[in-house]
PDB file of N, CA and C in Angstrom:
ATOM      1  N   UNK A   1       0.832  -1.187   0.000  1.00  0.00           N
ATOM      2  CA  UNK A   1       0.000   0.000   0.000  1.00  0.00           C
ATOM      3  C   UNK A   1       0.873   1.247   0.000  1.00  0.00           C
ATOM      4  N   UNK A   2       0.296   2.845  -0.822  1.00  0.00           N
ATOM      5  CA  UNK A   2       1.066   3.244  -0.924  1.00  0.00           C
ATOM      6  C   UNK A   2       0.972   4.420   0.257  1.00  0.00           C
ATOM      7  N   UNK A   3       1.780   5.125   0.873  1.00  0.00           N
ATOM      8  CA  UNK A   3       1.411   6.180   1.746  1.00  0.00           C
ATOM      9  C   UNK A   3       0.204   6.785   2.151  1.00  0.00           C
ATOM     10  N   UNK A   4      -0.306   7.389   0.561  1.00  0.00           N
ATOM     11  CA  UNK A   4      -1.300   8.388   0.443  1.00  0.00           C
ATOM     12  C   UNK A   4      -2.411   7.466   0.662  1.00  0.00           C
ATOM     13  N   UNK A   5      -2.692   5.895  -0.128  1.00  0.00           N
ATOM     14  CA  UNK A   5      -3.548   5.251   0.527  1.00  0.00           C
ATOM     15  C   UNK A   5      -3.481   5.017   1.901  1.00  0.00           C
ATOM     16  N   UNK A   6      -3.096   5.002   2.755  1.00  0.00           N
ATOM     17  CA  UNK A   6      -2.925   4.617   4.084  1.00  0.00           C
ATOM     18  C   UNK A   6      -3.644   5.983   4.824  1.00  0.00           C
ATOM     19  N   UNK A   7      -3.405   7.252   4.146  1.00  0.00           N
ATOM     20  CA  UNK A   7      -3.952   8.390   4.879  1.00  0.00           C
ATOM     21  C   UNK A   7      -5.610   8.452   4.564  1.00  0.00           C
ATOM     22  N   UNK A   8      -5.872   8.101   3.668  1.00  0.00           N
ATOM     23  CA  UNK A   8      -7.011   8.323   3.110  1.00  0.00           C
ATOM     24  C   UNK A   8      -7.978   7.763   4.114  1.00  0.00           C
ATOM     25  N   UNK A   9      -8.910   8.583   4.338  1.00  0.00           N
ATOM     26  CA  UNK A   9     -10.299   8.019   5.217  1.00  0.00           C
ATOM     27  C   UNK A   9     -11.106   7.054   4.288  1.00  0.00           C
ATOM     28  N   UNK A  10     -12.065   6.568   5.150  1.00  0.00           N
ATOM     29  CA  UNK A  10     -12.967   5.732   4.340  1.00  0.00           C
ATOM     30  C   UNK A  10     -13.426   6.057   2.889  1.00  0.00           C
ATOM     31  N   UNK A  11     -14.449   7.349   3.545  1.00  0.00           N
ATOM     32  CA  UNK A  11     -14.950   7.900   2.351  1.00  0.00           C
ATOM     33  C   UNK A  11     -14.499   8.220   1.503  1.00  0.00           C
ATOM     34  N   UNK A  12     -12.626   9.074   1.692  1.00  0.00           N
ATOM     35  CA  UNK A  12     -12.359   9.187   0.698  1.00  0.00           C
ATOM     36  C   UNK A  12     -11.458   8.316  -0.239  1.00  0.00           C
ATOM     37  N   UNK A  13     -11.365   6.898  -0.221  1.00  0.00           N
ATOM     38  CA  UNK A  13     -11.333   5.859  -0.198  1.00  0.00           C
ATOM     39  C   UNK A  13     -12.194   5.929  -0.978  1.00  0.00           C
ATOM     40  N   UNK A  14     -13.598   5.671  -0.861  1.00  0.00           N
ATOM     41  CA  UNK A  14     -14.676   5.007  -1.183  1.00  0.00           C
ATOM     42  C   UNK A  14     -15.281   5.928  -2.420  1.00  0.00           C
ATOM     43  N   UNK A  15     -14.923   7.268  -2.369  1.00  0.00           N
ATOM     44  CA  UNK A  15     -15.542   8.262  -3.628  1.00  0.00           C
ATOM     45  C   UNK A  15     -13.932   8.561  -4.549  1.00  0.00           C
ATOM     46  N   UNK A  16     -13.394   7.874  -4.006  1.00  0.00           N
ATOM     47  CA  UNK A  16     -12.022   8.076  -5.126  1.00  0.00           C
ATOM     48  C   UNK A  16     -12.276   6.671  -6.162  1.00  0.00           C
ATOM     49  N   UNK A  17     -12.680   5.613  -5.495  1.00  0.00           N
ATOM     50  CA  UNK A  17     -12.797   4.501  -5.915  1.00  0.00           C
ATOM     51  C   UNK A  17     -14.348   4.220  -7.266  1.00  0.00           C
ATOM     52  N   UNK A  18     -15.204   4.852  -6.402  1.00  0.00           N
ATOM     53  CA  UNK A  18     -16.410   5.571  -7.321  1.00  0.00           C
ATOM     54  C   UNK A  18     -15.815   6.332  -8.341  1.00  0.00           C
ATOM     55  N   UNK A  19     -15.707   7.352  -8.648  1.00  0.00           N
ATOM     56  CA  UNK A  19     -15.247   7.995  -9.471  1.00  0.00           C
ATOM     57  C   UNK A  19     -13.744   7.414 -10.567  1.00  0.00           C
ATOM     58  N   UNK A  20     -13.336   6.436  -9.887  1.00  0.00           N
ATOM     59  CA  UNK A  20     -12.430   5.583 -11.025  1.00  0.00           C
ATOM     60  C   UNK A  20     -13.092   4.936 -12.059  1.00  0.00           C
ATOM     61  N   UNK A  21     -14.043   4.065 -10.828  1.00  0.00           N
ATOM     62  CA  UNK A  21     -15.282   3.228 -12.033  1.00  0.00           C
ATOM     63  C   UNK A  21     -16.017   4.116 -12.736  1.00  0.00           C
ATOM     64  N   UNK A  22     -16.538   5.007 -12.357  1.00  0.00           N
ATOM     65  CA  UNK A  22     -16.995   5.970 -13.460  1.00  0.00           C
ATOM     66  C   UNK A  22     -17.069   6.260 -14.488  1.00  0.00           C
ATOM     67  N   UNK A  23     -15.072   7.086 -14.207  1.00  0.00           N
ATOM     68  CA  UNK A  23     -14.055   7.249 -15.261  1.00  0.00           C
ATOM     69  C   UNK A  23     -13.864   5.955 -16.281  1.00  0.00           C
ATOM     70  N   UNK A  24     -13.867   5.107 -15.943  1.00  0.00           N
ATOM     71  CA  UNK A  24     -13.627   3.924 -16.558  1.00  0.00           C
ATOM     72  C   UNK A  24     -14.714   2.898 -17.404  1.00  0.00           C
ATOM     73  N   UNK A  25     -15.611   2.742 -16.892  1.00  0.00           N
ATOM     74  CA  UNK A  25     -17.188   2.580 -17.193  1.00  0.00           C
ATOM     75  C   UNK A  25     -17.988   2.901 -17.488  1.00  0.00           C
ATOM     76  N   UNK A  26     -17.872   4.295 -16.837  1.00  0.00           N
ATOM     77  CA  UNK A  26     -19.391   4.846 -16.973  1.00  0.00           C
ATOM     78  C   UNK A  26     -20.231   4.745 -15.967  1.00  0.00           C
ATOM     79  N   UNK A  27     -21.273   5.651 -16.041  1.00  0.00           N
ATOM     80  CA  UNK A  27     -21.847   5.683 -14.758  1.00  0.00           C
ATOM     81  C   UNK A  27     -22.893   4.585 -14.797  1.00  0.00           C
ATOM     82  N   UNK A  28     -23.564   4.137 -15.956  1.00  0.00           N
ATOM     83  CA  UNK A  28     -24.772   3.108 -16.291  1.00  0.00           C
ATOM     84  C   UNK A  28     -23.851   1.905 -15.484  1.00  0.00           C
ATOM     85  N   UNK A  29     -22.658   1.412 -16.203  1.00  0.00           N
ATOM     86  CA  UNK A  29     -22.029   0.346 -15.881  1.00  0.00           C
ATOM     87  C   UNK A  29     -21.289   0.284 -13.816  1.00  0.00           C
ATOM     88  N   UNK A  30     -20.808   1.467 -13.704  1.00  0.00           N
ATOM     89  CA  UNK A  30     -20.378   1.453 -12.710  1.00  0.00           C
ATOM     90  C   UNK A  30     -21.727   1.340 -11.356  1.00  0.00           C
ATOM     91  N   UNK A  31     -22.771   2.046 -12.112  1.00  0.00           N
ATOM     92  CA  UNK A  31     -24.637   1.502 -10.878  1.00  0.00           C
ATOM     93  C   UNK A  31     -24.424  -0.311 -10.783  1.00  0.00           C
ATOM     94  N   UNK A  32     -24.561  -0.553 -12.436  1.00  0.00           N
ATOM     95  CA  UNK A  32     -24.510  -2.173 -12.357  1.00  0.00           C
ATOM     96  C   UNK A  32     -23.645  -2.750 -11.579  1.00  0.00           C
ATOM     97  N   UNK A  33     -22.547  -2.682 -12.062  1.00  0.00           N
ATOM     98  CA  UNK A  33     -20.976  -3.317 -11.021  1.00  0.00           C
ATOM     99  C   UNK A  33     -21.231  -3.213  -9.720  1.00  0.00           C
ATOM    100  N   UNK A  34     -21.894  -1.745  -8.925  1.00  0.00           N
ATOM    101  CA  UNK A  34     -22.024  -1.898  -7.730  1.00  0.00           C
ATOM    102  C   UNK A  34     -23.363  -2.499  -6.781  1.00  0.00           C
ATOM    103  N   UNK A  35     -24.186  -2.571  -7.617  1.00  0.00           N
ATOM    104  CA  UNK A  35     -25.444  -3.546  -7.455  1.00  0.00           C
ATOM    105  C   UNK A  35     -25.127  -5.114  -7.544  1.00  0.00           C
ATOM    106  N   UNK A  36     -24.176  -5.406  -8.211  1.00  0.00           N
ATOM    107  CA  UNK A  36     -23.800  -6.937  -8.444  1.00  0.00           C
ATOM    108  C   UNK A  36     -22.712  -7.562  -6.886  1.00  0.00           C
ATOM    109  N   UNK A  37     -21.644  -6.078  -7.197  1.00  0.00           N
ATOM    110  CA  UNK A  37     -21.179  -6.472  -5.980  1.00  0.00           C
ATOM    111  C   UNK A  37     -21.879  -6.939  -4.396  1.00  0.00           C
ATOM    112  N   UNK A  38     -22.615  -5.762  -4.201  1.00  0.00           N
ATOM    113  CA  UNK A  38     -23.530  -6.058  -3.231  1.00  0.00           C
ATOM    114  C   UNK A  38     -24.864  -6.730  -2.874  1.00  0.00           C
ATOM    115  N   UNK A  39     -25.083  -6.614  -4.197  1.00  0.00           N
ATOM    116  CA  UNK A  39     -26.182  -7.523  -3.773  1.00  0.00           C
ATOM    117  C   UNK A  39     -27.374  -7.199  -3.230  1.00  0.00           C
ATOM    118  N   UNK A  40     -27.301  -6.309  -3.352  1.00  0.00           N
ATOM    119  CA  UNK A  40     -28.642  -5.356  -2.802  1.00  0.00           C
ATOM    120  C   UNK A  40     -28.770  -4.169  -3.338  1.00  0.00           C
ATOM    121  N   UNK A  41     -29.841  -3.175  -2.836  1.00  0.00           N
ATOM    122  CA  UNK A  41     -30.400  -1.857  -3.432  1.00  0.00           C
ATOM    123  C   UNK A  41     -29.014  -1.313  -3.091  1.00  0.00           C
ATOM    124  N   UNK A  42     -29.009   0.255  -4.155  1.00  0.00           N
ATOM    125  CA  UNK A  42     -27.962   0.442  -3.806  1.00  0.00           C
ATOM    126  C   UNK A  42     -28.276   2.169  -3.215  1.00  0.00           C
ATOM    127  N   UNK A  43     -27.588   2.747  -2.821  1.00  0.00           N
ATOM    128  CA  UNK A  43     -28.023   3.955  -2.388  1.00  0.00           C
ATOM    129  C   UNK A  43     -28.161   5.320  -3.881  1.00  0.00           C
ATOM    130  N   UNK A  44     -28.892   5.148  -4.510  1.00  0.00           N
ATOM    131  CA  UNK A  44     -28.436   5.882  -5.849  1.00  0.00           C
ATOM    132  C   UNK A  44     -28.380   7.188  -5.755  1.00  0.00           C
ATOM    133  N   UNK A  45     -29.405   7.678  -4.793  1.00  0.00           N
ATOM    134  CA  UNK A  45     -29.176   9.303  -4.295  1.00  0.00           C
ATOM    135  C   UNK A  45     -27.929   9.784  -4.018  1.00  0.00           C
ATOM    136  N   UNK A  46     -27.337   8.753  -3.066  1.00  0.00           N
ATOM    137  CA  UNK A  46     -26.123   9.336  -2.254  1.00  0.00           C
ATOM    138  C   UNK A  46     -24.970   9.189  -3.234  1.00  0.00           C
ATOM    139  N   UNK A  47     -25.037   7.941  -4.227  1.00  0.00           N
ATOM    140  CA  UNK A  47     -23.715   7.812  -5.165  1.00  0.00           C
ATOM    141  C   UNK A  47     -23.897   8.765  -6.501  1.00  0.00           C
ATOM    142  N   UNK A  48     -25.115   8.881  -6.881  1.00  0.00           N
ATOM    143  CA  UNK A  48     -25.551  10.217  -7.764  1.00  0.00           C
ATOM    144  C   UNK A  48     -25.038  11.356  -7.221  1.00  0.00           C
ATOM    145  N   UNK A  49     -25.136  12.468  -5.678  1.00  0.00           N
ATOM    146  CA  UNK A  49     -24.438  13.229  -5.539  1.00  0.00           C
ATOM    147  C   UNK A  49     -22.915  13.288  -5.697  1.00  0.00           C
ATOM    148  N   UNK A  50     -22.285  12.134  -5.315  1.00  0.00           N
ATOM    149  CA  UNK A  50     -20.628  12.110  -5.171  1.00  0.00           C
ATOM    150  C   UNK A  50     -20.368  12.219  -6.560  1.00  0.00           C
ATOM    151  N   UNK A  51     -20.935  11.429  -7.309  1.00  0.00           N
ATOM    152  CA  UNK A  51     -20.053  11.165  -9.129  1.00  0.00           C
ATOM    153  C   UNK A  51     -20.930  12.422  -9.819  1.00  0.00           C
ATOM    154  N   UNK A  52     -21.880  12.827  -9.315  1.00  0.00           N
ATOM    155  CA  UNK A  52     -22.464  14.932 -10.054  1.00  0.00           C
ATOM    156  C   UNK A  52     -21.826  15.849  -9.428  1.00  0.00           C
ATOM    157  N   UNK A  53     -21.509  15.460  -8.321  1.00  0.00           N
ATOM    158  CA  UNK A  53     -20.691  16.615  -7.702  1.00  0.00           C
ATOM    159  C   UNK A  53     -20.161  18.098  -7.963  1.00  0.00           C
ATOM    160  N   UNK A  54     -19.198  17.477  -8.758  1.00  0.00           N
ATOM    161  CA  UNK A  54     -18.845  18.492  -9.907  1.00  0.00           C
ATOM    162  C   UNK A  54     -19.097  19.188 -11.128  1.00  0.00           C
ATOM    163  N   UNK A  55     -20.232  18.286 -11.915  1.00  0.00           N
ATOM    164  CA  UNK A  55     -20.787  18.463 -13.074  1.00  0.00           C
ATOM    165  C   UNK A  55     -21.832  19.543 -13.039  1.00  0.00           C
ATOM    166  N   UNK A  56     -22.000  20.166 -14.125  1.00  0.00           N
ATOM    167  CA  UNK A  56     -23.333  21.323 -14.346  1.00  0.00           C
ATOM    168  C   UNK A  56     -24.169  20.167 -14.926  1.00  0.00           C
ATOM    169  N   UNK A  57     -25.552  20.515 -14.626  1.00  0.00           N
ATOM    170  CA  UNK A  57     -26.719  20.257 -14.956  1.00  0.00           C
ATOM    171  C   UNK A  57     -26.632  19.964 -16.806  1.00  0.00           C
ATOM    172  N   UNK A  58     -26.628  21.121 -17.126  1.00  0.00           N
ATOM    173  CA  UNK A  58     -26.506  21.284 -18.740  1.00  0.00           C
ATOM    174  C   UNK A  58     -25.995  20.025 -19.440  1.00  0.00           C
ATOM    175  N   UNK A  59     -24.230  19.227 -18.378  1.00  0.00           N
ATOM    176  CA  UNK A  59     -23.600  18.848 -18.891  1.00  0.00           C
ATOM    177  C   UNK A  59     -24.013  17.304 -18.574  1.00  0.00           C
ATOM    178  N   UNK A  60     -24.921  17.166 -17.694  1.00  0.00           N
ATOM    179  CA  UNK A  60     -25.082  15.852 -17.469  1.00  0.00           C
ATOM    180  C   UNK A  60     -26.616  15.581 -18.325  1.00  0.00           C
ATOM    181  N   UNK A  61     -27.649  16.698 -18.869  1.00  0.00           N
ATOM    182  CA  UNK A  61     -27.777  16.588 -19.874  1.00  0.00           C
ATOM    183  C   UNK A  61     -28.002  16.202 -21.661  1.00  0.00           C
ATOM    184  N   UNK A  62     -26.994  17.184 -21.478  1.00  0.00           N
ATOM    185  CA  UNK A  62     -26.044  17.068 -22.604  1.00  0.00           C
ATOM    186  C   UNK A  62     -25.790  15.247 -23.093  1.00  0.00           C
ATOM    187  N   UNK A  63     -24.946  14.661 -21.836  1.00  0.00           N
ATOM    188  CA  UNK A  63     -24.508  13.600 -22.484  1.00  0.00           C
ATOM    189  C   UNK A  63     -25.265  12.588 -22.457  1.00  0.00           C
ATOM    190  N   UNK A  64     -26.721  12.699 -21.268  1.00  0.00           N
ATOM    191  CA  UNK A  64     -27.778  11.857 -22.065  1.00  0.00           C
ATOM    192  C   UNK A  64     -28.417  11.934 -23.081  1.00  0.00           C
ATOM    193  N   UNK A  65     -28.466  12.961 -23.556  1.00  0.00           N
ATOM    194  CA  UNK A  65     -29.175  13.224 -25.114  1.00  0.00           C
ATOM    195  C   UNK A  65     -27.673  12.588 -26.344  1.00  0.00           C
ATOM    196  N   UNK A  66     -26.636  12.694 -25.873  1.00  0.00           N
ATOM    197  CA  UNK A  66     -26.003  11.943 -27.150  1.00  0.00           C
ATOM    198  C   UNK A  66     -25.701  10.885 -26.961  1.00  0.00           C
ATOM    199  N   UNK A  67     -25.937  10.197 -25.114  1.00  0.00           N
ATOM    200  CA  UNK A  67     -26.140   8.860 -25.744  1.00  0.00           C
ATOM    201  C   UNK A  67     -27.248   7.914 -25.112  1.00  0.00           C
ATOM    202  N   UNK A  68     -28.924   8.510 -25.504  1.00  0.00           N
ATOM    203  CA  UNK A  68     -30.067   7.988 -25.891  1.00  0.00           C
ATOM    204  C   UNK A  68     -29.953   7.190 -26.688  1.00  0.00           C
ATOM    205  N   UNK A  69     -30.977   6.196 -26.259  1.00  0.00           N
ATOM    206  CA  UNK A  69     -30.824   4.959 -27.367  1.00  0.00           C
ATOM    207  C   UNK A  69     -32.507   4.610 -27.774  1.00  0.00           C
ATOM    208  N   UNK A  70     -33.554   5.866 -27.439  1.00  0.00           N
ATOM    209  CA  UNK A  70     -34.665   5.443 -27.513  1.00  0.00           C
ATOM    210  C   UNK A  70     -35.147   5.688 -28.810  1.00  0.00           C
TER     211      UNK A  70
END
């Protein structure tokens, strides 16, 4: 383990780790992955604020309209 992991609190642990899968997946895929892991409902409110956090409205949006599939 490396230093900076060792300092890291849970959470931020836990929303650094969110936001990798994200980055990496996507947010459709990264809901799934974490519903599979657990096995149960998942908190979508609370993991919707952490991974919008940063984003404008416009922009989250935005990238459902280019990638609608209806």
């Amino acid at each position: 383990m490396t230093d900076s992991t060792q300092t890291m609190s849970d959470t931020q642990l836990r929303l650094k780790a969110l936001l990798t899968l994200k980055k990496e997946l996507g947010i459709a895929d990264t809901l799934r992955f974490l519903a599979r892991v657990h096995q149960k409902s998942t908190k979508y409110v609370e993991i919707s604020h952490q991974i919008y956090a940063e984003q404008q409205l416009n922009e989250i949006f935005a990238r459902v309209k280019q990638n609608w599939q209806g």
